[in-house]
PDB file of N, CA and C in Angstrom:
ATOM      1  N   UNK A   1      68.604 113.225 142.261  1.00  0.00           N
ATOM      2  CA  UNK A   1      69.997 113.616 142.109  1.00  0.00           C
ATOM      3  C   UNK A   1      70.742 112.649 141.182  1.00  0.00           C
ATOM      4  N   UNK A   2      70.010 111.390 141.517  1.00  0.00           N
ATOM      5  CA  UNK A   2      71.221 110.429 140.411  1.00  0.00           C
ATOM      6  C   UNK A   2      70.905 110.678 138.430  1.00  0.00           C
ATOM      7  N   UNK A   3      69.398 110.634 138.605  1.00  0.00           N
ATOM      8  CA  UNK A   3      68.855 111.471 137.258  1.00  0.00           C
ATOM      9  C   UNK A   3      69.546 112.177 136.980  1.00  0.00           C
ATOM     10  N   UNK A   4      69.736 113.829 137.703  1.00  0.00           N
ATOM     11  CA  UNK A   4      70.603 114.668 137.174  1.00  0.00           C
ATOM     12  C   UNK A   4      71.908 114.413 136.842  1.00  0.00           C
ATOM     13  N   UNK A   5      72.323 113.302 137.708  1.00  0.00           N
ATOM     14  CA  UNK A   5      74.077 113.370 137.277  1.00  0.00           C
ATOM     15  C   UNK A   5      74.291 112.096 135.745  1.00  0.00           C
ATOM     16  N   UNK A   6      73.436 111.471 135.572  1.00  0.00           N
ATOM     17  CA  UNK A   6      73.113 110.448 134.205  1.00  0.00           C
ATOM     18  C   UNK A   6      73.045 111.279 133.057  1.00  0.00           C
ATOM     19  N   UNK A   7      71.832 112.404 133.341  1.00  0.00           N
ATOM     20  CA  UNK A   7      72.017 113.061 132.484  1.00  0.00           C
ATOM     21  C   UNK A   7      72.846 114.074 132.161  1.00  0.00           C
ATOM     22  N   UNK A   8      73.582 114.324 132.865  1.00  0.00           N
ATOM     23  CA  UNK A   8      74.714 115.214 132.954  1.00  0.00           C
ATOM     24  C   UNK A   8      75.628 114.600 132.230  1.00  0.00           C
ATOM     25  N   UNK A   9      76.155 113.643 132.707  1.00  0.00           N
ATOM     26  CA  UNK A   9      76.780 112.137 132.327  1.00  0.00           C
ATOM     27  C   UNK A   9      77.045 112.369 130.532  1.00  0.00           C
ATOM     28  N   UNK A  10      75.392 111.934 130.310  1.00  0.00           N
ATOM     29  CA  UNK A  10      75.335 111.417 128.537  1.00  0.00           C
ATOM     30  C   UNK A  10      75.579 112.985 127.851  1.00  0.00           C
ATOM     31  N   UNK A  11      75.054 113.935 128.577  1.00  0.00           N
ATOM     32  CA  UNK A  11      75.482 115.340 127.781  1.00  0.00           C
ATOM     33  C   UNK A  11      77.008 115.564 127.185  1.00  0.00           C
ATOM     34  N   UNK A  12      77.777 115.070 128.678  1.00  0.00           N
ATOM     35  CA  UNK A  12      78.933 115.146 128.339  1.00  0.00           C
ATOM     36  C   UNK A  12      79.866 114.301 127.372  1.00  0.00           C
ATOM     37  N   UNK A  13      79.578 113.213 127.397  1.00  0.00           N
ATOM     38  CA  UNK A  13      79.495 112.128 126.170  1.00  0.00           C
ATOM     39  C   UNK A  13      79.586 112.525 124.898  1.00  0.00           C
ATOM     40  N   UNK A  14      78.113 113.313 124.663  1.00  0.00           N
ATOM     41  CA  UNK A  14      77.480 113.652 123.554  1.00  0.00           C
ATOM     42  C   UNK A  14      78.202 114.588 123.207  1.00  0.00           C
ATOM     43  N   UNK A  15      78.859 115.659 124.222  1.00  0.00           N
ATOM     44  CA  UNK A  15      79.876 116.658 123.564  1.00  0.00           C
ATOM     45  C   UNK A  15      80.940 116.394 122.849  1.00  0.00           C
ATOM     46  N   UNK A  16      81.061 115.425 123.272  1.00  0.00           N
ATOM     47  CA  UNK A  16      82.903 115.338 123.353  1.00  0.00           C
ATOM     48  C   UNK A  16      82.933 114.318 122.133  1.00  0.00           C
ATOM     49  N   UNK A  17      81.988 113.047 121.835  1.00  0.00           N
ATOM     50  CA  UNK A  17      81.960 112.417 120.454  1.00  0.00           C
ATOM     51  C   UNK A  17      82.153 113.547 119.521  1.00  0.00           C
ATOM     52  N   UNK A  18      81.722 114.351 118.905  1.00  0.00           N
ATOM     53  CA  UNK A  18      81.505 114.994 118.119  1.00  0.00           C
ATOM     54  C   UNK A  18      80.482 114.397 117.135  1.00  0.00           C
ATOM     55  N   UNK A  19      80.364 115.159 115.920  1.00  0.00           N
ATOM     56  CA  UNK A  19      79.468 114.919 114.259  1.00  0.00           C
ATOM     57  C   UNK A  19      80.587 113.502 113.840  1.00  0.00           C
ATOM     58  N   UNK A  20      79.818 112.988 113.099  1.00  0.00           N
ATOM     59  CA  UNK A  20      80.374 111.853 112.296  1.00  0.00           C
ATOM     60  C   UNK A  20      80.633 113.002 111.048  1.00  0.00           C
ATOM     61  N   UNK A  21      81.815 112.298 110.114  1.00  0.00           N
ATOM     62  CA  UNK A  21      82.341 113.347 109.092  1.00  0.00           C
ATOM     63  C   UNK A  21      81.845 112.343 107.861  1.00  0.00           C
ATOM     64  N   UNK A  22      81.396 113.437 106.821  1.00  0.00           N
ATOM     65  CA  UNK A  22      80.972 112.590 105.762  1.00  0.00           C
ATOM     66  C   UNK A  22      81.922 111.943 104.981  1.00  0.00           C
ATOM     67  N   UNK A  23      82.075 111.213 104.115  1.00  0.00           N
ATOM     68  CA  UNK A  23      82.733 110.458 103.464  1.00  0.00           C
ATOM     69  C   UNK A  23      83.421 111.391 102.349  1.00  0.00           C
ATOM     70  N   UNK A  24      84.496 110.418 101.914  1.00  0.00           N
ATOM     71  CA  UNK A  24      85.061 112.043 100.768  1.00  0.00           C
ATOM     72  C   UNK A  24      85.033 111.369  99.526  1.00  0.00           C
ATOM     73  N   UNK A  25      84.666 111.793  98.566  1.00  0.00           N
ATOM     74  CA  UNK A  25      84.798 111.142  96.638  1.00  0.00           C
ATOM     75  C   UNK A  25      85.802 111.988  96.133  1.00  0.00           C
ATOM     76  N   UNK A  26      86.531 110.764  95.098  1.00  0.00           N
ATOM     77  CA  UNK A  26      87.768 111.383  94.739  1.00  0.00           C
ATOM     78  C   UNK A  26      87.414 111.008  93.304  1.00  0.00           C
ATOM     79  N   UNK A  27      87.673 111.482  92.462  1.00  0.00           N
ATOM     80  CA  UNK A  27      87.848 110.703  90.919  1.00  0.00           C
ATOM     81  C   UNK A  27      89.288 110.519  90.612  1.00  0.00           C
ATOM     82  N   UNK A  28      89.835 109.736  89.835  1.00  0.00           N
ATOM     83  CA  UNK A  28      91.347 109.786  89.679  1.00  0.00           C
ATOM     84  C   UNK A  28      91.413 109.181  88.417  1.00  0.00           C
ATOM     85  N   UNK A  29      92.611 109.417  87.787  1.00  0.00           N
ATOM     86  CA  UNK A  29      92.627 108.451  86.508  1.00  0.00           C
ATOM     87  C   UNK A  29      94.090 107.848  86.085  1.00  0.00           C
ATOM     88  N   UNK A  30      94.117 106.303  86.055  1.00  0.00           N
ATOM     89  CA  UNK A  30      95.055 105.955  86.293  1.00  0.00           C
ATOM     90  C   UNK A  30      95.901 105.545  84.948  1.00  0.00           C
ATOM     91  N   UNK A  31      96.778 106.045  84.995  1.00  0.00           N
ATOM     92  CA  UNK A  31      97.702 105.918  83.889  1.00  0.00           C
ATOM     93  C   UNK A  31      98.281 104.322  83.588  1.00  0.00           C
ATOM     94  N   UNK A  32      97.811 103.555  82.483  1.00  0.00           N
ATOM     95  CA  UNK A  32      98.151 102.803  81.886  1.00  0.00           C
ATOM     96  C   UNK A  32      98.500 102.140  80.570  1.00  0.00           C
ATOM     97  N   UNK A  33      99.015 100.849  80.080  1.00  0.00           N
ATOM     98  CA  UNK A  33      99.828 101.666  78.730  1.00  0.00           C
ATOM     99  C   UNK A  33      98.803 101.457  77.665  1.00  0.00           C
ATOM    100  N   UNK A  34      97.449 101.182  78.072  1.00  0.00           N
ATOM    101  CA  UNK A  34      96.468 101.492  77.053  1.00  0.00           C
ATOM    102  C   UNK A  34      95.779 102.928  77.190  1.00  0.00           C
ATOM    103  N   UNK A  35      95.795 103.812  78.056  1.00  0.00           N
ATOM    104  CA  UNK A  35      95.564 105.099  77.856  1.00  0.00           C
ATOM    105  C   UNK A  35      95.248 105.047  79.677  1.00  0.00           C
ATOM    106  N   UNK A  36      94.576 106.074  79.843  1.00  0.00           N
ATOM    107  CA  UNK A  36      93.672 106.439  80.779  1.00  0.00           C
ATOM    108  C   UNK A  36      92.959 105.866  81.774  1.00  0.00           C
ATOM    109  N   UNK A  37      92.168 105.125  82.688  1.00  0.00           N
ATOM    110  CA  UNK A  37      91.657 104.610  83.461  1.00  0.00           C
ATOM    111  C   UNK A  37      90.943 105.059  84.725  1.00  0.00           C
ATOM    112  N   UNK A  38      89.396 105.719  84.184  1.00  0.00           N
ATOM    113  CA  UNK A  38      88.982 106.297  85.151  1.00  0.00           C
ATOM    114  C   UNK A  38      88.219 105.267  86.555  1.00  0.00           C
ATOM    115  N   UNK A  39      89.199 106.328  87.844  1.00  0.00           N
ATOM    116  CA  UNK A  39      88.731 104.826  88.997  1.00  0.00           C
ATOM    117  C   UNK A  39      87.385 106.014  89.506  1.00  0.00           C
ATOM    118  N   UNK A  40      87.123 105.664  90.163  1.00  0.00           N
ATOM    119  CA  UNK A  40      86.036 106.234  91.470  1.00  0.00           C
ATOM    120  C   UNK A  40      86.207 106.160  92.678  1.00  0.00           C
ATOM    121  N   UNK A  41      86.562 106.701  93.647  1.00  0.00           N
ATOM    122  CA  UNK A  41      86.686 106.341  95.266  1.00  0.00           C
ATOM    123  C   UNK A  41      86.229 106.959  96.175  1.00  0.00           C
ATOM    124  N   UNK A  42      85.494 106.169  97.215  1.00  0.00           N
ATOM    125  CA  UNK A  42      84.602 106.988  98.242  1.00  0.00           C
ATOM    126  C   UNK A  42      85.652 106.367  99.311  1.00  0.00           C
ATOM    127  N   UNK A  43      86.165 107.288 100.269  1.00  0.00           N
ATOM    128  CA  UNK A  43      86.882 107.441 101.804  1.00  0.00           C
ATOM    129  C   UNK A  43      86.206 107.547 102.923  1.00  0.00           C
ATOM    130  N   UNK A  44      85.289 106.191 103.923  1.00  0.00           N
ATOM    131  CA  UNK A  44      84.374 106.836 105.014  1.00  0.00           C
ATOM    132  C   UNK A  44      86.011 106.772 105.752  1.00  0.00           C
ATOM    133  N   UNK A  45      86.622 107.745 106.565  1.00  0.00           N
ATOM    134  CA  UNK A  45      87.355 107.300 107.398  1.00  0.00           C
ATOM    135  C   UNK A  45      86.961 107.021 108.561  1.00  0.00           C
ATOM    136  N   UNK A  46      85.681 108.173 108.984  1.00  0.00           N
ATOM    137  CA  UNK A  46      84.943 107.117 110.950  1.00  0.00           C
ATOM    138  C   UNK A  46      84.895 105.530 110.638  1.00  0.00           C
ATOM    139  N   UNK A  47      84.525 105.071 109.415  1.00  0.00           N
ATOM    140  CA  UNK A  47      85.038 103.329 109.603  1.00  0.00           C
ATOM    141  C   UNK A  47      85.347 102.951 109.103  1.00  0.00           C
ATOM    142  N   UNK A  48      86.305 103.732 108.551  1.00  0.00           N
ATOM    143  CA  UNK A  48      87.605 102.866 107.894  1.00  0.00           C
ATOM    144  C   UNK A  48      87.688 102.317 106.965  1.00  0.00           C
ATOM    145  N   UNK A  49      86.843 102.351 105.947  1.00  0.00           N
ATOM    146  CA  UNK A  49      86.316 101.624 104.953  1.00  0.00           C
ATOM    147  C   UNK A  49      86.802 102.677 103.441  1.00  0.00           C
ATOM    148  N   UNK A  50      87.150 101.856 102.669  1.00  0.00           N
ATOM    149  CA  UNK A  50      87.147 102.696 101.381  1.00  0.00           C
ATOM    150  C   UNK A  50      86.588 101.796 100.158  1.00  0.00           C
ATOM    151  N   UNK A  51      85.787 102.583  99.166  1.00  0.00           N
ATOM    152  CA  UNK A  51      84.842 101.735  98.345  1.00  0.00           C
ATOM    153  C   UNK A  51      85.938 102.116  97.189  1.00  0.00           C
ATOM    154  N   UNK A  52      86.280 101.373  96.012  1.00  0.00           N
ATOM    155  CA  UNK A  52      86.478 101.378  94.713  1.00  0.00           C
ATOM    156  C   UNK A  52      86.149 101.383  93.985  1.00  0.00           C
ATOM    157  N   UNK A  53      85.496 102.171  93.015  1.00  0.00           N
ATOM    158  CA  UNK A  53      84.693 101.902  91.298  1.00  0.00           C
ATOM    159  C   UNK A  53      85.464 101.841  90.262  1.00  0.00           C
ATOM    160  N   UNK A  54      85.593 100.713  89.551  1.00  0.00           N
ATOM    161  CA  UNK A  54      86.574 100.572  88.047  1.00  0.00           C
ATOM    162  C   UNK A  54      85.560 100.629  86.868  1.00  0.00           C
ATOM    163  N   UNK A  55      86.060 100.952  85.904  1.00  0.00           N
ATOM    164  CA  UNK A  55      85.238 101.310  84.322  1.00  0.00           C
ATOM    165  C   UNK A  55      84.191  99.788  84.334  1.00  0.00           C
ATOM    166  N   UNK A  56      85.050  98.739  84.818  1.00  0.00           N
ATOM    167  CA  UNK A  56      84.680  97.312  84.660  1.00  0.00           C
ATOM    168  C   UNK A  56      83.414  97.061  85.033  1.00  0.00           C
ATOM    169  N   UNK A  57      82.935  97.743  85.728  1.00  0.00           N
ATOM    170  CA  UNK A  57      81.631  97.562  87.314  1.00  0.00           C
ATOM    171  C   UNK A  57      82.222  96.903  88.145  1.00  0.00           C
ATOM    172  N   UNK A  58      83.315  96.744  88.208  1.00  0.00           N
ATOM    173  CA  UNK A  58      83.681  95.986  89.226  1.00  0.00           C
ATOM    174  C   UNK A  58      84.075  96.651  90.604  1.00  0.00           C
ATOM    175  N   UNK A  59      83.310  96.500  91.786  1.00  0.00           N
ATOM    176  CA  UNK A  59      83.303  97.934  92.541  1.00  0.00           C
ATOM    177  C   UNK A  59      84.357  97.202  93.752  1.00  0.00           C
ATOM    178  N   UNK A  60      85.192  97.367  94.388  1.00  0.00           N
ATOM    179  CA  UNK A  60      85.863  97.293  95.839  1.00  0.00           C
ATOM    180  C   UNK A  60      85.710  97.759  96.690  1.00  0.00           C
ATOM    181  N   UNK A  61      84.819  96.994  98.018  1.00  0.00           N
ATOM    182  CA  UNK A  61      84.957  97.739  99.308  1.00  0.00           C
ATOM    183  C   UNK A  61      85.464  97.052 100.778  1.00  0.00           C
ATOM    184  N   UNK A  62      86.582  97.394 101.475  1.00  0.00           N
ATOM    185  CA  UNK A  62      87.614  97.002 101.983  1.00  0.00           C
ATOM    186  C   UNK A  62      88.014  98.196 103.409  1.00  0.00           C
ATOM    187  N   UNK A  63      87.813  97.370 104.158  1.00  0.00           N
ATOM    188  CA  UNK A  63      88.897  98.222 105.469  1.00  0.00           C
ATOM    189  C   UNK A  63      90.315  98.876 104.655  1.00  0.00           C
ATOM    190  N   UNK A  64      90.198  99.982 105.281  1.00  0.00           N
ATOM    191  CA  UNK A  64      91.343 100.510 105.003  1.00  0.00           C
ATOM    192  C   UNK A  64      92.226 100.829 105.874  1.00  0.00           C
ATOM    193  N   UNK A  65      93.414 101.535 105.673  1.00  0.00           N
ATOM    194  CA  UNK A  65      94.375 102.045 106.676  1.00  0.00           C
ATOM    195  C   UNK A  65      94.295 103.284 106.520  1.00  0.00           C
ATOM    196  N   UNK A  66      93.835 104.102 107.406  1.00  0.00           N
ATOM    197  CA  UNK A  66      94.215 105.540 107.037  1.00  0.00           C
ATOM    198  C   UNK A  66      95.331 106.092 107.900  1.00  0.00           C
ATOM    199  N   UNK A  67      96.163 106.879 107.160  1.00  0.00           N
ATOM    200  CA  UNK A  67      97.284 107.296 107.931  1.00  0.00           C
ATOM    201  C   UNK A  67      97.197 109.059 107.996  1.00  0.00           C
ATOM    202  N   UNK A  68      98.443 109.672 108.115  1.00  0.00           N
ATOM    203  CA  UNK A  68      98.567 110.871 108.364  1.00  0.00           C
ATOM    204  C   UNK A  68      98.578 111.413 106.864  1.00  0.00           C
ATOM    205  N   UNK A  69      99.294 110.135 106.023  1.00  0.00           N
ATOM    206  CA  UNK A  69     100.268 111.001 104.380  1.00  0.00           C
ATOM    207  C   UNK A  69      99.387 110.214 103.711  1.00  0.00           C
ATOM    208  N   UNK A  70      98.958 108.754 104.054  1.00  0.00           N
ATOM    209  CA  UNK A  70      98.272 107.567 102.679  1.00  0.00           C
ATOM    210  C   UNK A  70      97.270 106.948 103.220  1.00  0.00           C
ATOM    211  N   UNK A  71      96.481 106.653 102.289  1.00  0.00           N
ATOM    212  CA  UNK A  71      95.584 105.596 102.662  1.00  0.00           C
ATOM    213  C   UNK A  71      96.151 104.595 101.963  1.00  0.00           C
ATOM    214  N   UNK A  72      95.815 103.086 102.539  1.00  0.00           N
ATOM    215  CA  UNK A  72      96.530 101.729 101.682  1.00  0.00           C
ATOM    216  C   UNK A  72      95.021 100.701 102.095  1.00  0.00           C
ATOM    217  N   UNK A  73      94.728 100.499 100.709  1.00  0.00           N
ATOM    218  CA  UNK A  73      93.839  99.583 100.770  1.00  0.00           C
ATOM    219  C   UNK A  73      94.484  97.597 100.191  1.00  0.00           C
ATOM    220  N   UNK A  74      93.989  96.874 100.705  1.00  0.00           N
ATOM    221  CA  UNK A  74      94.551  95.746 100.017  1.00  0.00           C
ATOM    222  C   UNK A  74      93.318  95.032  99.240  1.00  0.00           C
ATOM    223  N   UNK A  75      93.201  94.636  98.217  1.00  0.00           N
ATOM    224  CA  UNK A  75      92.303  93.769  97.830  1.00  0.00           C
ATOM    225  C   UNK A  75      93.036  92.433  97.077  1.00  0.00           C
ATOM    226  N   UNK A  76      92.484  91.333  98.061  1.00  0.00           N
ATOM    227  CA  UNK A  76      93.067  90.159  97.094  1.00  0.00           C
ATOM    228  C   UNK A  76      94.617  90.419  96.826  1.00  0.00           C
ATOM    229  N   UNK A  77      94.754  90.064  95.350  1.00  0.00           N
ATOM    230  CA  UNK A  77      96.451  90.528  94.798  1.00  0.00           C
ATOM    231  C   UNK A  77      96.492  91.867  94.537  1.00  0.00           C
ATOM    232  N   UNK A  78      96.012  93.036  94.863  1.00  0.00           N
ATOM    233  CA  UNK A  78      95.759  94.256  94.693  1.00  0.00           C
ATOM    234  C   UNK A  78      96.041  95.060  96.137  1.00  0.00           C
ATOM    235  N   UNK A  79      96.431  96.070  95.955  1.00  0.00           N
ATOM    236  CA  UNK A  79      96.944  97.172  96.861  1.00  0.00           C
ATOM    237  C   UNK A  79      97.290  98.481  96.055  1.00  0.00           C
ATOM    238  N   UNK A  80      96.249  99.230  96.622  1.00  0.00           N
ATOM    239  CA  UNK A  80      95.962 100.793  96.304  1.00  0.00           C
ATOM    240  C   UNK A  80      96.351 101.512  96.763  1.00  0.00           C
ATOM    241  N   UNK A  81      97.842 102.456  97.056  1.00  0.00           N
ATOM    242  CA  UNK A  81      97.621 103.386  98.393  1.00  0.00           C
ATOM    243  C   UNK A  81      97.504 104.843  97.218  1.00  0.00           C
ATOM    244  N   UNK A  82      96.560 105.856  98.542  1.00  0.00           N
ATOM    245  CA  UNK A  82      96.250 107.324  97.711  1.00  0.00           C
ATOM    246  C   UNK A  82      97.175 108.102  98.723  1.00  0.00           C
ATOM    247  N   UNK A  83      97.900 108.920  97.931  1.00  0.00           N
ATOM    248  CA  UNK A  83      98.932 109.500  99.163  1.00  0.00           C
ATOM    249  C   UNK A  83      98.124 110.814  98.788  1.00  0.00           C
ATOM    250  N   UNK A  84      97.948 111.363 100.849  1.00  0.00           N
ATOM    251  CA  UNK A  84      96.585 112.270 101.058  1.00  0.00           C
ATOM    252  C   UNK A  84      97.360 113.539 100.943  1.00  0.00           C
ATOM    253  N   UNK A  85      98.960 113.962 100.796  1.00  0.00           N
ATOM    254  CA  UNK A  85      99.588 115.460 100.232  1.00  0.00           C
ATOM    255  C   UNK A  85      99.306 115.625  99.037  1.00  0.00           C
ATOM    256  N   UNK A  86      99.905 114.467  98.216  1.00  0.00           N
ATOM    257  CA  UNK A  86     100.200 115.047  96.527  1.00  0.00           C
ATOM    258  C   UNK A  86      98.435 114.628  95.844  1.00  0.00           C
ATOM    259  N   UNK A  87      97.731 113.435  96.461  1.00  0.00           N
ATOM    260  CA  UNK A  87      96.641 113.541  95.542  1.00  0.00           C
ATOM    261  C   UNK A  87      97.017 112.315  94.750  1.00  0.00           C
ATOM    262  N   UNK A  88      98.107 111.809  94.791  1.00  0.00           N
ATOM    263  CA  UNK A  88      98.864 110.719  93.944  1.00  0.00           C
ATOM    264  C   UNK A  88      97.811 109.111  94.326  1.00  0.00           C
ATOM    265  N   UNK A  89      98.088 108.391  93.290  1.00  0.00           N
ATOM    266  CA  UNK A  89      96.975 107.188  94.060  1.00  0.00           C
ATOM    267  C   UNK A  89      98.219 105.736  92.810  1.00  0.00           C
ATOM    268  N   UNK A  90      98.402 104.846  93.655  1.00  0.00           N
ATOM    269  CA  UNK A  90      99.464 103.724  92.790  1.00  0.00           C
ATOM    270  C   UNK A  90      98.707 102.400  92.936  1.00  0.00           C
ATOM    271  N   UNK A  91      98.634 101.598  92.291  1.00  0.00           N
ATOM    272  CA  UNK A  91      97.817 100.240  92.385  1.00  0.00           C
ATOM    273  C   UNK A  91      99.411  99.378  91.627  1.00  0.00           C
ATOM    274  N   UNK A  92      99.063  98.291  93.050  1.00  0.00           N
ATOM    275  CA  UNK A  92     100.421  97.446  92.297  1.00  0.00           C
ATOM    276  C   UNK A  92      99.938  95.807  92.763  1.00  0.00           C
ATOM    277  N   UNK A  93     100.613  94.932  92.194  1.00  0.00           N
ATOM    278  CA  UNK A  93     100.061  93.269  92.061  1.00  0.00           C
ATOM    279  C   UNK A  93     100.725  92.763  92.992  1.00  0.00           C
ATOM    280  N   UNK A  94      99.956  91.831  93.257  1.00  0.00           N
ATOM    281  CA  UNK A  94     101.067  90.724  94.404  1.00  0.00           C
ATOM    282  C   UNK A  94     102.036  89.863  93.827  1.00  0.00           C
ATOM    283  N   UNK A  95     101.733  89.508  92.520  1.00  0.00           N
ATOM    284  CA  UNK A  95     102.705  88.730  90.935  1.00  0.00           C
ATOM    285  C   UNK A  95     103.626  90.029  90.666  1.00  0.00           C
ATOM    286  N   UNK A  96     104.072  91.072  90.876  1.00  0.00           N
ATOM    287  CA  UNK A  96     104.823  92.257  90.315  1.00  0.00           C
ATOM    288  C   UNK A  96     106.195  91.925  90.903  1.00  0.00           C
ATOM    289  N   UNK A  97     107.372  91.843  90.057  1.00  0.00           N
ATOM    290  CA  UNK A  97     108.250  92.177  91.307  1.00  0.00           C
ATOM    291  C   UNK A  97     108.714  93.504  91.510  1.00  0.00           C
ATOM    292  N   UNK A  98     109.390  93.451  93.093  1.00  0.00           N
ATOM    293  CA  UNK A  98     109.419  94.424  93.979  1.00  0.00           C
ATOM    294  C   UNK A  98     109.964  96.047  93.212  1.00  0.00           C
ATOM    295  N   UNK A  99     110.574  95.220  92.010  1.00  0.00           N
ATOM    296  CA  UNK A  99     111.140  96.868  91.659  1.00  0.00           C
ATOM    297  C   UNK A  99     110.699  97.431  90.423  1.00  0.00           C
ATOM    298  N   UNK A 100     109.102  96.608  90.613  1.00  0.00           N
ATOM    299  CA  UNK A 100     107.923  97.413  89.486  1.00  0.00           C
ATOM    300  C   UNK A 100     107.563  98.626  90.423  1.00  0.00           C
ATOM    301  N   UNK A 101     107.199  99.414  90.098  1.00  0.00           N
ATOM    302  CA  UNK A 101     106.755 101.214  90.914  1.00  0.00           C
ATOM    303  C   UNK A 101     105.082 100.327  90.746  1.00  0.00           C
ATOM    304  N   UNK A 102     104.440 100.125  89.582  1.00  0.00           N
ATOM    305  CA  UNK A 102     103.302  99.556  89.619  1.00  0.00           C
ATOM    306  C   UNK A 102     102.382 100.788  89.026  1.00  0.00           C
ATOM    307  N   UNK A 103     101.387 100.667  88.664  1.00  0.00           N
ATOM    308  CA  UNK A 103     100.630 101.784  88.154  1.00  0.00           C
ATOM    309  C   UNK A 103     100.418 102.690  88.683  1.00  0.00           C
ATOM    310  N   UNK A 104     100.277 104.263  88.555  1.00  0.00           N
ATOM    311  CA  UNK A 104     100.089 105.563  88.801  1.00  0.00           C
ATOM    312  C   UNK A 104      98.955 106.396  88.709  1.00  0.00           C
ATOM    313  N   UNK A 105      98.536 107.075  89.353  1.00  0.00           N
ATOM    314  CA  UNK A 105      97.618 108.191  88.570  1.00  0.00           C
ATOM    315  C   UNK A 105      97.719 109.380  89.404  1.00  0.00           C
ATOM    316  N   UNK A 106      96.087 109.947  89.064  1.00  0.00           N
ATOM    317  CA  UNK A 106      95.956 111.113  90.197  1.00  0.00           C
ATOM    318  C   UNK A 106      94.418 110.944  90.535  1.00  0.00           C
ATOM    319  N   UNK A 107      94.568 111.946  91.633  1.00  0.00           N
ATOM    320  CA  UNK A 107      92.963 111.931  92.115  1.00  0.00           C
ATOM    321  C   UNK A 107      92.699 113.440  92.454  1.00  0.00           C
ATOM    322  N   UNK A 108      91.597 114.197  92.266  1.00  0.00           N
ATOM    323  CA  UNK A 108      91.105 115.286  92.830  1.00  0.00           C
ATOM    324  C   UNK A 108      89.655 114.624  93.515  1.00  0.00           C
ATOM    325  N   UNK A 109      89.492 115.891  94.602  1.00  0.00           N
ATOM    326  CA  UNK A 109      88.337 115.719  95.533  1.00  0.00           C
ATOM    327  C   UNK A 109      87.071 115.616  94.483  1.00  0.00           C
ATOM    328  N   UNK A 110      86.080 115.228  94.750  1.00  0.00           N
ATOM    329  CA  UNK A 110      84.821 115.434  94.023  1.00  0.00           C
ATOM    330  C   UNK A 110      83.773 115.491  94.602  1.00  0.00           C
ATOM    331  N   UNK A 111      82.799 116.336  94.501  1.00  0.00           N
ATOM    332  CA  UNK A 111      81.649 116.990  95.718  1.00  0.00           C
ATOM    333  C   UNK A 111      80.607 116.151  95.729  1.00  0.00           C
ATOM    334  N   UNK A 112      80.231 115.605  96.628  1.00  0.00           N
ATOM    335  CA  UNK A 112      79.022 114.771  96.938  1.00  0.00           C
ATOM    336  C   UNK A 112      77.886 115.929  96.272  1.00  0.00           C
ATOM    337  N   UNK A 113      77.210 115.404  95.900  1.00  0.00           N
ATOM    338  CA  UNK A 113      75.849 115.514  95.224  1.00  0.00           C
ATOM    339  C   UNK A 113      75.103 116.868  96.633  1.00  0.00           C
ATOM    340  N   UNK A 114      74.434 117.968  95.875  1.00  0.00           N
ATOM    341  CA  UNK A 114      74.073 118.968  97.208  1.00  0.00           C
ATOM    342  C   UNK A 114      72.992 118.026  97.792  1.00  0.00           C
ATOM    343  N   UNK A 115      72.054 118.073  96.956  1.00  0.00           N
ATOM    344  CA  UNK A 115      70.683 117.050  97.522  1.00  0.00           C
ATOM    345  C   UNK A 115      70.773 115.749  97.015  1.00  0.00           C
ATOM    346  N   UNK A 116      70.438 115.229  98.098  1.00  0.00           N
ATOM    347  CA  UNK A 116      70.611 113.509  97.591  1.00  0.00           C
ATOM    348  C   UNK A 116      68.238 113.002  97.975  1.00  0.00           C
ATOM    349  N   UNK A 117      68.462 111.439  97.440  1.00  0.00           N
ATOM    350  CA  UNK A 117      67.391 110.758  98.184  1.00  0.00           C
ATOM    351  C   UNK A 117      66.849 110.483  99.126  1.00  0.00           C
ATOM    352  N   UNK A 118      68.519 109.654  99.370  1.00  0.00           N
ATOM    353  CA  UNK A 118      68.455 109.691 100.236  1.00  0.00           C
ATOM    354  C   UNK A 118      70.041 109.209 100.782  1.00  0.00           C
TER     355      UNK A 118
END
């Protein structure tokens, strides 16, 4: 009887976690006053984590905040938020003052690969 109710137990567990959700890729390109600036961004939100790719190789990956409207990432003197209605994504300096807006762009979704490696 205690078997049955353990396993009863973890079934119910197992329901109620649900699927882990895959991660989301965005491409965006950020407007600056030398032209264009294509970023890269992967969103796991189950942990919170958001990765950054710049033209540079210089890649960022950082706890994030995810909210209802933005995500806000901080790196170093850097802070990214992607606001999740408009698609909008702003990167601004910790040297900026307060009544720089700070750089702009946009982002659309971008489809993970159908088959991967792995």
């Amino acid at each position: 009887m205690v078997m049955i109710r353990a396993m009863a137990a973890i079934a119910a567990f197992s329901w109620t976690t649900g699927a882990m959700a895959e991660p989301t890729y965005l491409v965006c390109q950020l407007v600056q006053e030398t032209g264009l600036i294509p970023v890269e961004i992967a969103l796991d939100e189950d942990n919170q984590k958001v990765t950054i790719g710049l033209p540079s190789g210089r890649t960022v990956s950082r706890d994030g905040l995810f909210g209802p409207t933005e995500i806000k990432v901080v790196d170093d003197q850097t802070t990214w938020i992607i606001n999740r209605v408009s698609s909008s994504l702003r990167r601004t300096f910790a040297f900026m003052p307060l009544s720089d807006p700070g750089e702009h762009g946009e982002c659309a979704v971008k489809a993970a690969p159908a088959k991967r490696a792995f």
